[in-house]
C-alpha atoms as a PDB file:
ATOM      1  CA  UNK A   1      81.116  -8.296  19.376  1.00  0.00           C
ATOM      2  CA  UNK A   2      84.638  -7.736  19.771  1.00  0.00           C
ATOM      3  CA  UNK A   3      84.689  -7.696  15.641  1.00  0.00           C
ATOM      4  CA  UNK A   4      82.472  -4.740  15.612  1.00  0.00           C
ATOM      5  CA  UNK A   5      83.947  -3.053  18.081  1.00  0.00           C
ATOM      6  CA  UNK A   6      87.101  -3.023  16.243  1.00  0.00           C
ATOM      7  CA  UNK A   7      85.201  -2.012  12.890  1.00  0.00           C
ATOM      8  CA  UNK A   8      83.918   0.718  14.996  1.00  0.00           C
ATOM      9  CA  UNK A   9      87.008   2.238  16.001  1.00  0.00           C
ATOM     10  CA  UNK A  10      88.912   1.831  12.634  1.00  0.00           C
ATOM     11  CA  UNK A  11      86.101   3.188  11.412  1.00  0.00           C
ATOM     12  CA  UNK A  12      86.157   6.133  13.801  1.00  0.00           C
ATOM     13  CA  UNK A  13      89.884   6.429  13.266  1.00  0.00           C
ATOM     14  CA  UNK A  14      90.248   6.630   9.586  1.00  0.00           C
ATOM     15  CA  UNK A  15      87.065   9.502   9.599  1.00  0.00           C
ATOM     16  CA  UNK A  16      88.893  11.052  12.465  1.00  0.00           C
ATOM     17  CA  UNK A  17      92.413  11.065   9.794  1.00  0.00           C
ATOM     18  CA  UNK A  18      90.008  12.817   7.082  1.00  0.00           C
ATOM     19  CA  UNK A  19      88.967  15.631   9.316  1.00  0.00           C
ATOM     20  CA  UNK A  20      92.299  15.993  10.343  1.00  0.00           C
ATOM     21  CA  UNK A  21      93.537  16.100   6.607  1.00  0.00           C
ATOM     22  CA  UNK A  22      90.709  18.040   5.719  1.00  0.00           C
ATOM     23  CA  UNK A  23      91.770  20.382   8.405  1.00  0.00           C
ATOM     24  CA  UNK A  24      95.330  20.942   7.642  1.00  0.00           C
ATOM     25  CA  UNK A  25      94.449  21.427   4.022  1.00  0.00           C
ATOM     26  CA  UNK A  26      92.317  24.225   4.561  1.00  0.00           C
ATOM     27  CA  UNK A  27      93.895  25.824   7.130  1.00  0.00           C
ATOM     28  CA  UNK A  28      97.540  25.939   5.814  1.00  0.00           C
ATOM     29  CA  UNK A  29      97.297  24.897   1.997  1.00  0.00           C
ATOM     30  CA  UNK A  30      94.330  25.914   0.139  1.00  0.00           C
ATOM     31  CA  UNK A  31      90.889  26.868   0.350  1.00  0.00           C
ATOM     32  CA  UNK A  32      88.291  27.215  -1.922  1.00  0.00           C
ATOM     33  CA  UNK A  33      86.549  30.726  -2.282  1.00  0.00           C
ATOM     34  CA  UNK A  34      83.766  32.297  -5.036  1.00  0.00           C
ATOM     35  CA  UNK A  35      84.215  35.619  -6.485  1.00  0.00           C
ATOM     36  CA  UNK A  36      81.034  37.968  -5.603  1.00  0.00           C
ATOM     37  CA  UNK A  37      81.402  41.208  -7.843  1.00  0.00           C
ATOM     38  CA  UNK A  38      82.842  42.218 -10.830  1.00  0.00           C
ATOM     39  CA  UNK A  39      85.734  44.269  -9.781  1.00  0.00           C
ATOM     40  CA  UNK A  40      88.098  41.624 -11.692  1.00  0.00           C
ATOM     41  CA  UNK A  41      86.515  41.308 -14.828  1.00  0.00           C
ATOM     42  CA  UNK A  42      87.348  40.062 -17.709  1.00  0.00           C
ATOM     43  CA  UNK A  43      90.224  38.276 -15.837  1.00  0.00           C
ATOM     44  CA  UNK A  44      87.372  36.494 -13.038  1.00  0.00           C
ATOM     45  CA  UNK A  45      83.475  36.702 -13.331  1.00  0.00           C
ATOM     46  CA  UNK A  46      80.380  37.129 -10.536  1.00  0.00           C
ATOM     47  CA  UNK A  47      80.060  33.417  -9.239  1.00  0.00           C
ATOM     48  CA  UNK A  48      83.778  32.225 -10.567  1.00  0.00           C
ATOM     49  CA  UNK A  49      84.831  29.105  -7.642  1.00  0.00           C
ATOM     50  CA  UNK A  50      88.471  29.309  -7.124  1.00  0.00           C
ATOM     51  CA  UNK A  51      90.901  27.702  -5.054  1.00  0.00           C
ATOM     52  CA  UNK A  52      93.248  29.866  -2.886  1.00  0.00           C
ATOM     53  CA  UNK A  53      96.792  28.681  -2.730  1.00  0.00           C
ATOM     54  CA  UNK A  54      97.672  29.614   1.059  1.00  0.00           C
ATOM     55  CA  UNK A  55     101.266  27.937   0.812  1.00  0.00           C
ATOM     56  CA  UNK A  56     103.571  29.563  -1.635  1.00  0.00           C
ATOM     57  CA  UNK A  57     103.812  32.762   0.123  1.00  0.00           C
ATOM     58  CA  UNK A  58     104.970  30.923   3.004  1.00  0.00           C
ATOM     59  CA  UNK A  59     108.230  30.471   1.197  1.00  0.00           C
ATOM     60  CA  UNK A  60     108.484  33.190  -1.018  1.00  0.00           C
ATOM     61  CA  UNK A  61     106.951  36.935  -1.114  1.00  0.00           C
ATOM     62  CA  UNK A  62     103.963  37.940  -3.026  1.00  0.00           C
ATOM     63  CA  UNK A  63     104.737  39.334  -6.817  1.00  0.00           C
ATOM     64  CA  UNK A  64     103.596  42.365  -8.587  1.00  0.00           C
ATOM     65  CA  UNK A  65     100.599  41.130 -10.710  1.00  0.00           C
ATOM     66  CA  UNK A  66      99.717  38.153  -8.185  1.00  0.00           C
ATOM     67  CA  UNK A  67      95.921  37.747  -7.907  1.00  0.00           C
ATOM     68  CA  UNK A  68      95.574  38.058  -4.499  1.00  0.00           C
ATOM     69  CA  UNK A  69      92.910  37.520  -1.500  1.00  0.00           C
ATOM     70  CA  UNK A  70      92.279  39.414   1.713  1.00  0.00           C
ATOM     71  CA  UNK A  71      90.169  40.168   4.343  1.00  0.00           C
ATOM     72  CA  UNK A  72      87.976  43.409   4.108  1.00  0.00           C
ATOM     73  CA  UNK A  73      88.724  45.061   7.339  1.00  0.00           C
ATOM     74  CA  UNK A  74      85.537  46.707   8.092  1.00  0.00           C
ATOM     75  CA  UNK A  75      83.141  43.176   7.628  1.00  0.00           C
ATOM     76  CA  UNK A  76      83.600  39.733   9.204  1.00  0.00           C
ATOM     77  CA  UNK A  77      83.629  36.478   6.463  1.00  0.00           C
ATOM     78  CA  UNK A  78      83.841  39.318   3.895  1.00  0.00           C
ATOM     79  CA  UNK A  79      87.306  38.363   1.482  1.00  0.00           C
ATOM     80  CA  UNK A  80      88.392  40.683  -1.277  1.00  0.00           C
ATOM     81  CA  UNK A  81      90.081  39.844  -4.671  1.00  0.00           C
ATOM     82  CA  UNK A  82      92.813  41.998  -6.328  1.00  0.00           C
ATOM     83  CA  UNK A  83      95.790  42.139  -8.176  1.00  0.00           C
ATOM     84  CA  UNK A  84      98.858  43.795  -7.031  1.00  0.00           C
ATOM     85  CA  UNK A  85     100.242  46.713  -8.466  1.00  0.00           C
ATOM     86  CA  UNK A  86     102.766  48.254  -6.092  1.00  0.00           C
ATOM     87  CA  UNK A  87     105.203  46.766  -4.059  1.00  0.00           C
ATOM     88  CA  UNK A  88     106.612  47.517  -0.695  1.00  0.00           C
ATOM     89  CA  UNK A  89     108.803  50.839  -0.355  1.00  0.00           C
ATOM     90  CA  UNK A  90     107.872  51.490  -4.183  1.00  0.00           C
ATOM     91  CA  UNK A  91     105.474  54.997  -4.751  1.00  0.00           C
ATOM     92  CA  UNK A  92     102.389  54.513  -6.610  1.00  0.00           C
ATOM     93  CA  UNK A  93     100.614  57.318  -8.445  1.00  0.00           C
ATOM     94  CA  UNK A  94      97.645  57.881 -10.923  1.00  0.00           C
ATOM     95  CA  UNK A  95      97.150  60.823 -13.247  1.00  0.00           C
ATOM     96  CA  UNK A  96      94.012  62.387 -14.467  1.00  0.00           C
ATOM     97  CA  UNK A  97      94.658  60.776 -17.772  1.00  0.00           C
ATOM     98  CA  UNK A  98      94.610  57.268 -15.674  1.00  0.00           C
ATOM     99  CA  UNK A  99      98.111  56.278 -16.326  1.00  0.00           C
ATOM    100  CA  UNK A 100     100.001  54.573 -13.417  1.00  0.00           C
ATOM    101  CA  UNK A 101     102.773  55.134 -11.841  1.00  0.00           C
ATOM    102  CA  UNK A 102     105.425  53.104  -9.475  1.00  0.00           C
ATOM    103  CA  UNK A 103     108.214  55.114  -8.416  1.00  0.00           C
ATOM    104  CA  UNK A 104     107.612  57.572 -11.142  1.00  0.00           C
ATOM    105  CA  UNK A 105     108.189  55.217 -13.921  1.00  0.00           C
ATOM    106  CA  UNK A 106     105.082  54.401 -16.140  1.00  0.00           C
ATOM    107  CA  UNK A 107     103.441  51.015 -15.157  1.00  0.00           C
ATOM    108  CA  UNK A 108     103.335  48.633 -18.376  1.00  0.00           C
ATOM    109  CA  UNK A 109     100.254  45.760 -18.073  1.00  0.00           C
ATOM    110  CA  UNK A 110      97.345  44.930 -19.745  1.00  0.00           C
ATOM    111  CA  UNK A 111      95.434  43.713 -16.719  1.00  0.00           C
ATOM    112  CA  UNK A 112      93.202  46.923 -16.907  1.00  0.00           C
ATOM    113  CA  UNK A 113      89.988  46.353 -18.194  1.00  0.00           C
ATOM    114  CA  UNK A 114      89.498  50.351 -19.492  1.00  0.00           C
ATOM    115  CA  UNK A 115      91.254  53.856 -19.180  1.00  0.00           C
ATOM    116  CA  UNK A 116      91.444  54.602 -14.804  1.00  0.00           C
ATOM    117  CA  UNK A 117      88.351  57.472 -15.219  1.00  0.00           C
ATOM    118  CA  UNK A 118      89.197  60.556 -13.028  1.00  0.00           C
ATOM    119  CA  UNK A 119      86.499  60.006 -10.875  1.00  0.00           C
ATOM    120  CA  UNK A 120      88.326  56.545  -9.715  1.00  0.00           C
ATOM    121  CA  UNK A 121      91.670  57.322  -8.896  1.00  0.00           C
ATOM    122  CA  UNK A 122      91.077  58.218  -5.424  1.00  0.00           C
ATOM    123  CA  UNK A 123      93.668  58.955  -3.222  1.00  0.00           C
ATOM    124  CA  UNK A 124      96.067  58.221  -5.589  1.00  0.00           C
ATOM    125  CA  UNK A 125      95.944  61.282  -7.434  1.00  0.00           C
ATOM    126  CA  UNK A 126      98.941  62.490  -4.473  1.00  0.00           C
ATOM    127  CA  UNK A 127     101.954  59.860  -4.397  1.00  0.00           C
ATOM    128  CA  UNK A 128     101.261  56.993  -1.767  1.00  0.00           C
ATOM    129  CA  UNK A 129     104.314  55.756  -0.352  1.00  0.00           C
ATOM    130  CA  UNK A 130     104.133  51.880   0.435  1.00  0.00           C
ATOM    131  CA  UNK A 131     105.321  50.536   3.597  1.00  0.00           C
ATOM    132  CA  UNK A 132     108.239  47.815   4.153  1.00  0.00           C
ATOM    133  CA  UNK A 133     105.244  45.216   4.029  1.00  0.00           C
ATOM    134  CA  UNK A 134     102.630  47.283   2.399  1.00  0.00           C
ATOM    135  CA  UNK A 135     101.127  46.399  -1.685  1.00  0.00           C
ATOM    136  CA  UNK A 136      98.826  48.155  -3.134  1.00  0.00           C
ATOM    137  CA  UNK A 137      96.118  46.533  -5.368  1.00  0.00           C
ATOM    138  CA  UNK A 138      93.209  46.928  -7.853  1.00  0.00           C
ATOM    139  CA  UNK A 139      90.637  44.918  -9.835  1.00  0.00           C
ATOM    140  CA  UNK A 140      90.939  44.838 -12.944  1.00  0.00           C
ATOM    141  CA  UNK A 141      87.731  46.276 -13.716  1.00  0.00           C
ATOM    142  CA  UNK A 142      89.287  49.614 -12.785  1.00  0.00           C
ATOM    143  CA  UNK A 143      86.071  52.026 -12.734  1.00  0.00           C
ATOM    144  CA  UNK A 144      84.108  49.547 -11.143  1.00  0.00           C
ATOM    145  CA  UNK A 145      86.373  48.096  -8.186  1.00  0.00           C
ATOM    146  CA  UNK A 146      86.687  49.079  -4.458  1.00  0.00           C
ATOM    147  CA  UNK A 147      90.641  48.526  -3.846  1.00  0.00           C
ATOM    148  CA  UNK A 148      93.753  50.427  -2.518  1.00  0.00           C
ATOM    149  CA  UNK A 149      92.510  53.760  -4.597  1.00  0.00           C
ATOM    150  CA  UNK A 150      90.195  53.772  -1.398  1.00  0.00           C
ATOM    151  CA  UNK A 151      90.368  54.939   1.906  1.00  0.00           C
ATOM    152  CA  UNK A 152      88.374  52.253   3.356  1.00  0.00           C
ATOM    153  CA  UNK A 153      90.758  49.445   1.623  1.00  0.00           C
ATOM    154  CA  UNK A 154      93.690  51.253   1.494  1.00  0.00           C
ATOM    155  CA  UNK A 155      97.520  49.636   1.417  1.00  0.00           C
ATOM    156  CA  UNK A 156      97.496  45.910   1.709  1.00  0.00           C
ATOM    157  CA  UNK A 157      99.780  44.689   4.442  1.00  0.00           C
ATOM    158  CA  UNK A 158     101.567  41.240   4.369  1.00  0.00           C
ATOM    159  CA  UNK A 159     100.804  39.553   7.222  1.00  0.00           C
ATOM    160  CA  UNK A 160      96.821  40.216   5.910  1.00  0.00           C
ATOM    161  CA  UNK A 161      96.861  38.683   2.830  1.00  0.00           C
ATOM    162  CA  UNK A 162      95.299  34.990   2.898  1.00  0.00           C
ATOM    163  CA  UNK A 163      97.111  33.695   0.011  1.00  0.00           C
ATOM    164  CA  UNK A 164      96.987  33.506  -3.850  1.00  0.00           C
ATOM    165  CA  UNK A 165      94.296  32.995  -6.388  1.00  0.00           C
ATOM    166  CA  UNK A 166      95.450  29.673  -8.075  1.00  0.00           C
ATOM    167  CA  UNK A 167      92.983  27.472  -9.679  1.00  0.00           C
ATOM    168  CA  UNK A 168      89.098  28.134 -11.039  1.00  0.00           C
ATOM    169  CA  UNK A 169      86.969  25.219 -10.492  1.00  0.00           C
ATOM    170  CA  UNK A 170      83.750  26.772 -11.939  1.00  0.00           C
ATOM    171  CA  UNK A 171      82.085  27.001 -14.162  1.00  0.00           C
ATOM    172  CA  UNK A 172      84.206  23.729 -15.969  1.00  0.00           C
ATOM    173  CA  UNK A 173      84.486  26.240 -19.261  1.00  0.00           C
ATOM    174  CA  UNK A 174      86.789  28.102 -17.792  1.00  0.00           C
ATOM    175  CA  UNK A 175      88.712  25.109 -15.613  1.00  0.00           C
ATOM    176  CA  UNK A 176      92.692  25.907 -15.353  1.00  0.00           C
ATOM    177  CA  UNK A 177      94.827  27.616 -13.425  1.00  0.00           C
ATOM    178  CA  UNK A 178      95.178  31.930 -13.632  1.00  0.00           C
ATOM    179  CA  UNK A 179      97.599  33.453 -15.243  1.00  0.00           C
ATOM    180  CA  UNK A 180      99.649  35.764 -13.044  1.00  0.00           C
ATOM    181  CA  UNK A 181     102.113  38.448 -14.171  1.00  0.00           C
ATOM    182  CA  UNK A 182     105.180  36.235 -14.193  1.00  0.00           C
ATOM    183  CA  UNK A 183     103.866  33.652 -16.176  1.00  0.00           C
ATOM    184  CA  UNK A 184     102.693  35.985 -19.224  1.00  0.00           C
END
C-alpha cells in the first residue's frame, strides 16, 4: 500500500510539474495561434498554425516589419495579425496613388501584396502622428485587410501587442520560421 501511495503522489507531482511548465510556457513564452482571413497573404494563408513568440519583446522593442499579434479591441478571444509599418513618434501617410509614407520619406518594402487602392487608405489619406508607444500596421494583403488604415483598429499601442509571429507549424509544406524585415 504504502508503494502505491508513493506512485500516486510522484505520479501526481510530476503531472502537477507539466501543467506548471505548460503554464509558464504559454503564458510568458509562446503560444500557438491560427490565422483566420486573408489580410496577410501571400506572406500567411486562411488556416496557417503559428507559434507566437511572447518573449523577445520583453527585452527588446518591436521592429518595423515585425509580424505582429494583437487583440481586436471591440471582440473578446478575437487576435489580429499585422505587420508593422510605422514606428512610435514617426508620421505615416498614404497617397491616392497608394504610396507610403513615414515621416515624409517614401516607405521602401515589398511586403505589399498590390498597389494601396484609394478606396483603402482610410484615414491615412491626412498624416497620423504615432504616439511615444504607438505602431501602426497592415496586412499585407493591402485592399483586403482591416488594420491601422481603420478607425476601428487604429494605432497599435505597446503594452497591447501579445508578441511576435515566429514559427508556422501548419500545414508541414510551409514548416520554418517567418521572415521579418530585419532578416531580408
Amino acid at each position: 500500500m504504502k508503494k502505491f501511495m508513493k506512485e500516486m503522489i510522484n505520479t501526481l507531482l510530476y503531472l502537477l510539474g507539466v501543467l506548471l511548465l505548460t503554464y509558464v510556457l504559454i503564458t510568458y513564452v509562446g503560444q500557438r495561434t491560427k490565422v483566420d482571413g486573408a489580410s496577410m497573404e501571400t506572406t500567411l494563408s486562411d488556416g496557417d498554425n503559428l507559434i507566437v513568440d511572447k518573449i523577445t519583446y520583453r527585452f527588446q522593442d518591436p521592429k518595423r516589419f515585425d509580424i505582429i499579434v494583437f487583440p481586436f479591441r471591440y471582440r473578446e478571444n478575437t487576435y489580429y495579425i499585422k505587420r508593422i509599418i510605422g514606428l512610435p513618434g514617426e508620421t505615416v501617410q498614404i497617397d491616392e496613388k497608394g504610396n507610403i509614407y513615414i515621416d515624409g520619406e517614401i516607405l521602401e518594402e515589398t511586403y505589399g501584396r498590390e498597389v494601396i487602392s484609394p478606396d483603402h487608405i482610410g484615414i491615412a489619406k491626412d498624416p497620423i502622428h504615432l504616439g511615444e508607444d504607438e505602431y501602426f500596421v497592415m496586412g499585407d494583403n493591402r485592399n483586403n485587410s482591416t488594420d491601422s488604415r481603420t478607425e476601428i483598429v487604429g494605432n497599435i499601442h505597446r503594452d497591447e501587442i501579445v508578441g511576435r509571429a515566429w514559427l508556422r507549424i501548419w500545414p508541414f509544406s510551409k514548416f520554418g520560421l517567418l521572415k521579418h524585415g530585419t532578416e531580408e
